[in-house]
N, C-alpha and C. Protein backbone atom coordinates (compact mmCIF):
# COMPACT_ATOMS: atom_id res chain seq x y z
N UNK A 1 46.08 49.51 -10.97
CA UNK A 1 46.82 49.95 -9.81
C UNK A 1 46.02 51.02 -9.10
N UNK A 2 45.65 50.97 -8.14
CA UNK A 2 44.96 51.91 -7.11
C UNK A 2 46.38 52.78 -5.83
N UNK A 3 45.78 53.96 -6.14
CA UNK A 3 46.16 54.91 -5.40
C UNK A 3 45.81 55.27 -4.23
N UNK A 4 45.95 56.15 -3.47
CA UNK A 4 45.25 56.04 -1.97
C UNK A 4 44.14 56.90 -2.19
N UNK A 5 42.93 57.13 -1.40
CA UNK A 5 41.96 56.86 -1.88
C UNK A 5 41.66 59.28 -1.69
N UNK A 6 40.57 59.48 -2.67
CA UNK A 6 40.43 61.03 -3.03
C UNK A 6 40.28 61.62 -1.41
N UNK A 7 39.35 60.85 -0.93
CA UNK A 7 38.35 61.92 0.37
C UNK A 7 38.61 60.60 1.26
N UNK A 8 39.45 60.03 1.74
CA UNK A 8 39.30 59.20 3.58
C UNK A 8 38.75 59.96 4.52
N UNK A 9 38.25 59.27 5.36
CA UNK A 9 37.59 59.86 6.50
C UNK A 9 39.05 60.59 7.45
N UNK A 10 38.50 61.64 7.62
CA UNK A 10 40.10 62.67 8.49
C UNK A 10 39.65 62.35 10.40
N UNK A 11 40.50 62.35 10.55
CA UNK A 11 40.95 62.36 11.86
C UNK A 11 41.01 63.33 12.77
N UNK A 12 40.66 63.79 14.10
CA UNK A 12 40.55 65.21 14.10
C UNK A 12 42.12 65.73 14.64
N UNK A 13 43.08 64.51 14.89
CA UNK A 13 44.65 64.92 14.44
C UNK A 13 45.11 63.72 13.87
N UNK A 14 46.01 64.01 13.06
CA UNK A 14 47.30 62.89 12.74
C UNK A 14 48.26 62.66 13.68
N UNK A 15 48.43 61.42 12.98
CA UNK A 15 49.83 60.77 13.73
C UNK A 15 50.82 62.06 13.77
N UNK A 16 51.58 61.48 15.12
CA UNK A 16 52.49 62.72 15.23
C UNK A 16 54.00 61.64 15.41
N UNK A 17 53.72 60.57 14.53
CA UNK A 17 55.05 59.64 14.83
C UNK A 17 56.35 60.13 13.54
N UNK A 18 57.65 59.87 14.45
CA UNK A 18 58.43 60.24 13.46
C UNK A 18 58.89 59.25 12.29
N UNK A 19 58.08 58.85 11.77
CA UNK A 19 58.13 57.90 10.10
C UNK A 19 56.39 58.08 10.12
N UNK A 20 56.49 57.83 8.35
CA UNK A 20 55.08 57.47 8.01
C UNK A 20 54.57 56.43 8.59
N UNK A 21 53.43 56.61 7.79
CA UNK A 21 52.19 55.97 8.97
C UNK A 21 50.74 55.16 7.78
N UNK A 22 50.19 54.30 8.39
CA UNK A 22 49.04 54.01 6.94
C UNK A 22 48.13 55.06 6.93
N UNK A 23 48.25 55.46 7.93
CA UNK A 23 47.17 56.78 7.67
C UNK A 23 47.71 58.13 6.79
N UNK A 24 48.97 58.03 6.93
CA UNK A 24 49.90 59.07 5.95
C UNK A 24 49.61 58.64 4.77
N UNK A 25 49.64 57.31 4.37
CA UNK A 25 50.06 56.28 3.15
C UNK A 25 48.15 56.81 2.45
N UNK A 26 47.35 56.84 3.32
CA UNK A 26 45.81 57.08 2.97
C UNK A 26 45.37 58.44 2.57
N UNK A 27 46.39 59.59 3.36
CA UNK A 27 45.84 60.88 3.21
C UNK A 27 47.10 61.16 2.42
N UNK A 28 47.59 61.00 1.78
CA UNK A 28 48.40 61.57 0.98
C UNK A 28 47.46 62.83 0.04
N UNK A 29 46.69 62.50 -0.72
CA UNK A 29 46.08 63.60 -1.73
C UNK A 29 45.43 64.66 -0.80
N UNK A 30 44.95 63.94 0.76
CA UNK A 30 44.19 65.11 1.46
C UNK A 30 46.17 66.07 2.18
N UNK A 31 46.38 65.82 1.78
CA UNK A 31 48.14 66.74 2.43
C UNK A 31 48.55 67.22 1.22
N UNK A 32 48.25 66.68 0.08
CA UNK A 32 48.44 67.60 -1.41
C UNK A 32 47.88 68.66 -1.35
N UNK A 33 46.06 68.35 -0.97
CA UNK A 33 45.30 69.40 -0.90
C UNK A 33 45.28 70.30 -0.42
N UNK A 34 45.68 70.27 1.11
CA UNK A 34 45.89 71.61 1.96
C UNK A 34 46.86 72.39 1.78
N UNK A 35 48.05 72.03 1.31
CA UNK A 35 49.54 72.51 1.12
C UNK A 35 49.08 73.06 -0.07
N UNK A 36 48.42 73.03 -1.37
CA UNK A 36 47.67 73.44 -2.38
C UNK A 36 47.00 74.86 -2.20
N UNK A 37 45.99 74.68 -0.84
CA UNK A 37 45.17 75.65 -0.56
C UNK A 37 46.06 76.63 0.40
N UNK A 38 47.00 76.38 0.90
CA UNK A 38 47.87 77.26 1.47
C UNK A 38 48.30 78.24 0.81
N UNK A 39 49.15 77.24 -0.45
CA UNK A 39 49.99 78.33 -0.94
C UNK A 39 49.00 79.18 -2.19
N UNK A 40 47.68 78.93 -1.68
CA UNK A 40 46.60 79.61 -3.25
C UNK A 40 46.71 80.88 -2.25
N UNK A 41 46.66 80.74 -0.51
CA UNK A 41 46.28 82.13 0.13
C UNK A 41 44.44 81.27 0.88
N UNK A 42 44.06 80.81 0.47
CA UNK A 42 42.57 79.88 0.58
C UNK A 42 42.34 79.97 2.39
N UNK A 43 41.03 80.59 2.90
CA UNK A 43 40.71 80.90 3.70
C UNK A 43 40.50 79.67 4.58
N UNK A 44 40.96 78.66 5.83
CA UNK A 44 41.31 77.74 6.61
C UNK A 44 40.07 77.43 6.66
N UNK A 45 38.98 78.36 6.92
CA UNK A 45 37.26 77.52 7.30
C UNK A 45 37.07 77.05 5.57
N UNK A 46 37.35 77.25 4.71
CA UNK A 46 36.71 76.90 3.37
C UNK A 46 37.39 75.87 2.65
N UNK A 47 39.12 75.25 3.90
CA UNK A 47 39.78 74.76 3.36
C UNK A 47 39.04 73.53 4.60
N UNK A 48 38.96 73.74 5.87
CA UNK A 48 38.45 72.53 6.50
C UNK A 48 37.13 72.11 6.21
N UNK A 49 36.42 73.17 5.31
CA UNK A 49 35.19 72.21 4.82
C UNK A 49 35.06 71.48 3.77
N UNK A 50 35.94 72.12 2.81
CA UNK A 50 35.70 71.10 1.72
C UNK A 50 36.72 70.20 1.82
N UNK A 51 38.15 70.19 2.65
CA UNK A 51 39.07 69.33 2.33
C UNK A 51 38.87 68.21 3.56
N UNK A 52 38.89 68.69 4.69
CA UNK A 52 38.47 68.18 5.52
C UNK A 52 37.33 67.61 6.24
N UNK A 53 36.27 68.33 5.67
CA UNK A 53 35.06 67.89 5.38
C UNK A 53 34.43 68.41 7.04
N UNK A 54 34.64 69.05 7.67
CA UNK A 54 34.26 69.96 8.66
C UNK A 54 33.47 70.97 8.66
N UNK A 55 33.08 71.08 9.89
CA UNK A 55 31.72 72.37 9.42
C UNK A 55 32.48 73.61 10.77
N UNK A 56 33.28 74.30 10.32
CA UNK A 56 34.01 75.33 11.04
C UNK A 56 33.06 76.62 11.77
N UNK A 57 31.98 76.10 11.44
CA UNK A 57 30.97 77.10 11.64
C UNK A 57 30.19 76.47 12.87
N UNK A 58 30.18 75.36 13.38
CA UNK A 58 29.16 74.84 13.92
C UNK A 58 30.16 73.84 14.98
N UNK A 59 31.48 73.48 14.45
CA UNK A 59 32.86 73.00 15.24
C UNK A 59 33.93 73.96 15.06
N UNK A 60 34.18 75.26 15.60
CA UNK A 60 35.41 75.92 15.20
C UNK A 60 36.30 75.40 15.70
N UNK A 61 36.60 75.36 17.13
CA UNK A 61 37.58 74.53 17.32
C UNK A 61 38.06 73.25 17.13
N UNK A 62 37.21 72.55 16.53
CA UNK A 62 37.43 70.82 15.93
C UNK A 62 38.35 71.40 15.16
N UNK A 63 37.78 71.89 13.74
CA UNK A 63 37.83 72.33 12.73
C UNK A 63 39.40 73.08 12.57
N UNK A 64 39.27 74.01 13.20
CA UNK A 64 40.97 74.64 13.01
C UNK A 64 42.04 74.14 13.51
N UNK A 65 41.56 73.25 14.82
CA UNK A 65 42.74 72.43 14.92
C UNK A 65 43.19 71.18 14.12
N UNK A 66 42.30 71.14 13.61
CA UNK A 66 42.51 69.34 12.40
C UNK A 66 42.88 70.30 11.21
N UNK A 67 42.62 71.54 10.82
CA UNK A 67 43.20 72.11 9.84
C UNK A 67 44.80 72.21 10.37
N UNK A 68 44.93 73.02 11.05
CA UNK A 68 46.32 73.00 11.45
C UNK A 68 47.14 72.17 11.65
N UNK A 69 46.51 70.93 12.24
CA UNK A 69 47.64 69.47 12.42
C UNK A 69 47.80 69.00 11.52
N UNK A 70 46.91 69.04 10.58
CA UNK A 70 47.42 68.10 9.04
C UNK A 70 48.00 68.95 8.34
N UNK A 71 48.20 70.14 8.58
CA UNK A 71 48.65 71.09 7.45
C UNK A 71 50.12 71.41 8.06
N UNK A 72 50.36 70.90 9.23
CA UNK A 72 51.66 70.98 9.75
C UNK A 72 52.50 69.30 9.61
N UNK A 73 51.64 67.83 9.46
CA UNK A 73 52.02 66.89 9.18
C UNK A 73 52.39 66.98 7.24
N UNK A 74 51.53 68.13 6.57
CA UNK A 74 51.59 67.76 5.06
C UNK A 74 52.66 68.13 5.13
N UNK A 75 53.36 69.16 6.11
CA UNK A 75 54.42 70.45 5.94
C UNK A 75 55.86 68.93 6.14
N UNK A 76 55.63 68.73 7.48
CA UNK A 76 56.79 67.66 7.57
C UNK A 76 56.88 66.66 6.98
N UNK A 77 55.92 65.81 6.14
CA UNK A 77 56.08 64.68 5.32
C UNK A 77 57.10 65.11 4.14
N UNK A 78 56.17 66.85 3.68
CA UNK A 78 56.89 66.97 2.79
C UNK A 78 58.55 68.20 2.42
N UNK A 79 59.22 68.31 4.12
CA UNK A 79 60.34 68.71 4.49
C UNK A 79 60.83 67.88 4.45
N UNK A 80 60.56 66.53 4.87
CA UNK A 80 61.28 65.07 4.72
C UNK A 80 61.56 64.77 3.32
N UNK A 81 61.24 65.03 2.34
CA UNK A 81 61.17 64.88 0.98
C UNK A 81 60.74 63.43 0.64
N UNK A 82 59.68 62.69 1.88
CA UNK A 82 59.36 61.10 1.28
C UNK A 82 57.96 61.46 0.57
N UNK A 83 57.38 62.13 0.59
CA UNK A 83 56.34 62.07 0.15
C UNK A 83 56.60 62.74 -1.69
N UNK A 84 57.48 63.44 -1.57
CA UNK A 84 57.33 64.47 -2.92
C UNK A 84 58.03 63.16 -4.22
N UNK A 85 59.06 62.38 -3.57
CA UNK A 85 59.59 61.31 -4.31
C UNK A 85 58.89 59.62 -4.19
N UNK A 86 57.91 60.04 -3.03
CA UNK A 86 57.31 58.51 -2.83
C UNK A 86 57.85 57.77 -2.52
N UNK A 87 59.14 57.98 -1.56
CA UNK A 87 59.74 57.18 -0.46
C UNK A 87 58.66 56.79 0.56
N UNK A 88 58.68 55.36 0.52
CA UNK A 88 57.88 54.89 1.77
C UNK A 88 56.37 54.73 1.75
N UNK A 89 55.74 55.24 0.76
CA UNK A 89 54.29 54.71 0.06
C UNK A 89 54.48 53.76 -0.86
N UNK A 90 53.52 52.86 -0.77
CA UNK A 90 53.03 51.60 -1.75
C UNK A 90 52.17 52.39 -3.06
């Protein structure tokens, strides 16, 4: 059984639709990750480079805004409570 996959290629925003999405269904572990590095306190340029795979130094504004949109989509997937129970992922 395969899971969705560690590192997908990120988007420089997510879907902003109200239900999941295959791209939700794909970044699930990358929305574990950031919500992870949030609540460690984890500095946003060190979280869009290694999680997001961004170079915040060379794209700041790419970079903090794709930090922020996914870290506000991890926030609502998982206020919805589908993601924490796996409503709606395969």
């Amino acid at each position: 059984m395969s899971g969705p996959p560690l590192n997908p290629d990120v988007a420089d925003v997510p879907p902003n639709e109200p239900a999941l999405t295959a791209y939700d269904e794909r970044h699930v572990v990358t929305y574990m990750r950031l919500l992870q590095a949030e609540g460690e306190g984890a500095d946003w340029r060190e979280v869009a480079r290694v999680v997001l795979r961004m170079d915040p130094e060379r794209e700041p504004d790419r970079a903090r805004s794709a930090y922020q949109s996914h870290l506000a989509r991890a926030k609502w997937i998982t206020e919805q409570g589908r993601l924490l129970r796996g409503t709606g992922f395969k």
